[in-house]
C-alpha atoms as a PDB file:
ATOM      1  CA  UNK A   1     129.476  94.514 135.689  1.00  0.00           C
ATOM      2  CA  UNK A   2     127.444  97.508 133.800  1.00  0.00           C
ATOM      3  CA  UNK A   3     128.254  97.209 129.642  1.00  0.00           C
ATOM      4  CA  UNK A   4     130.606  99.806 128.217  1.00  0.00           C
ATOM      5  CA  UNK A   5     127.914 102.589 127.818  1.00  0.00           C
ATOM      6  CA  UNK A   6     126.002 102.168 130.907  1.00  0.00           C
ATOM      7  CA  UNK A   7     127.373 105.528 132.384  1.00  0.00           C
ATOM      8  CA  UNK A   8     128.291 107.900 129.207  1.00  0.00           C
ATOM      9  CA  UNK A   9     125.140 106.839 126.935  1.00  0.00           C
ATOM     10  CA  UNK A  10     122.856 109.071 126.330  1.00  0.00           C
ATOM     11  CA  UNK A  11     118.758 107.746 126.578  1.00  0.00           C
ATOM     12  CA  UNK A  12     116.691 108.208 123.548  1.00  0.00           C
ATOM     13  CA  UNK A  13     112.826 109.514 123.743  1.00  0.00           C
ATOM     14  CA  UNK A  14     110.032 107.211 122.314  1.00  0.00           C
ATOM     15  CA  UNK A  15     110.175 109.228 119.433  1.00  0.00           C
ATOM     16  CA  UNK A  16     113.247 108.765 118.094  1.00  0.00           C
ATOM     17  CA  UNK A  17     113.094 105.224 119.278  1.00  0.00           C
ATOM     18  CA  UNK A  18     110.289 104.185 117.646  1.00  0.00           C
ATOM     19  CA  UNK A  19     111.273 106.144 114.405  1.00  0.00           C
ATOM     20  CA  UNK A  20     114.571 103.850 114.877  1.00  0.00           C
ATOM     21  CA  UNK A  21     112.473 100.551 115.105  1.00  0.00           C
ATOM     22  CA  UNK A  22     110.726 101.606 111.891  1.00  0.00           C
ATOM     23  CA  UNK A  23     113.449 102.322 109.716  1.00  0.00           C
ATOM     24  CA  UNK A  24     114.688  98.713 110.530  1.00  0.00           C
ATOM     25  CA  UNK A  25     111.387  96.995 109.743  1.00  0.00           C
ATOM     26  CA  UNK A  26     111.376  98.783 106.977  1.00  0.00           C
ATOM     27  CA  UNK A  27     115.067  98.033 105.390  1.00  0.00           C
ATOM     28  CA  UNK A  28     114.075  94.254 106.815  1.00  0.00           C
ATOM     29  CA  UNK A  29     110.978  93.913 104.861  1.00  0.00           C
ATOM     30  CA  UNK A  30     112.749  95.371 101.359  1.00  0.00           C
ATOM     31  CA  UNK A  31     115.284  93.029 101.901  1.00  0.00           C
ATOM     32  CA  UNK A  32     112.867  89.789 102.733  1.00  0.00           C
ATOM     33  CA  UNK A  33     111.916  88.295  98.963  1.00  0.00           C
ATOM     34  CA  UNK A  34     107.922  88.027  98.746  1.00  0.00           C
ATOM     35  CA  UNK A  35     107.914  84.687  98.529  1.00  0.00           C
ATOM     36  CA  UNK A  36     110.314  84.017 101.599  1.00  0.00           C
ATOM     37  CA  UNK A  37     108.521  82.862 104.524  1.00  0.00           C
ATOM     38  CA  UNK A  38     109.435  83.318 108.171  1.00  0.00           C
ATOM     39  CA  UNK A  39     110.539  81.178 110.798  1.00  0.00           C
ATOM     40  CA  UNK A  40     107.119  80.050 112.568  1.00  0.00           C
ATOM     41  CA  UNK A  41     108.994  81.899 116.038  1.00  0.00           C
ATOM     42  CA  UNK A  42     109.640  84.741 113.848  1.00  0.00           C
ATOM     43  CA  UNK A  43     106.581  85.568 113.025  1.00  0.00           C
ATOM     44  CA  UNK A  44     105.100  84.707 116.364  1.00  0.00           C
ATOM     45  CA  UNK A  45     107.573  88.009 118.024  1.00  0.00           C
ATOM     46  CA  UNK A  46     106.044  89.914 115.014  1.00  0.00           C
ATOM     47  CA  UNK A  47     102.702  89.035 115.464  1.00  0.00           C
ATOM     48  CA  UNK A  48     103.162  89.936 119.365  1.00  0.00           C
ATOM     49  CA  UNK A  49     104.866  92.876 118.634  1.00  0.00           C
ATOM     50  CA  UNK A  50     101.316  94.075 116.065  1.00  0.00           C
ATOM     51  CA  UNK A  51      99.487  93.540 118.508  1.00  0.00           C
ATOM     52  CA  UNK A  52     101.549  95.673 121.510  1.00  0.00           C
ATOM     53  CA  UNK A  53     101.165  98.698 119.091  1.00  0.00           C
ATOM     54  CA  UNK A  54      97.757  97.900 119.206  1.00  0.00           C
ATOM     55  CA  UNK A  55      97.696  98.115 122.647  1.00  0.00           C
ATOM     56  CA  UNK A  56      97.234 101.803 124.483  1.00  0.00           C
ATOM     57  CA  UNK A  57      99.775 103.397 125.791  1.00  0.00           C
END
């Protein structure tokens, strides 16, 4: 069984998707105190995810 927007939904470009992801790390990281530190598996998906952008496309 498909989820309820797996015919009408519209796809998104890597632009717009990417600009998506960004605004979210953003809004996460001004909500995150300094001092707060992550959950070790946390910031081992982060770390992967660094070093994907890295990565060529």
């Amino acid at each position: 069984m498909a989820g309820p927007f797996a015919n009408d939904s519209e796809q998104i470009d890597r632009r717009t998707s990417r600009a998506i992801s960004d605004a979210v790390a953003e809004r996460l990281q001004q909500s995150l105190r300094p001092e707060a530190r992550l959950p070790t598996h946390l910031e081992q998906l982060l770390n992967e995810l660094k070093q994907r952008d890295r990565e060529p496309h």
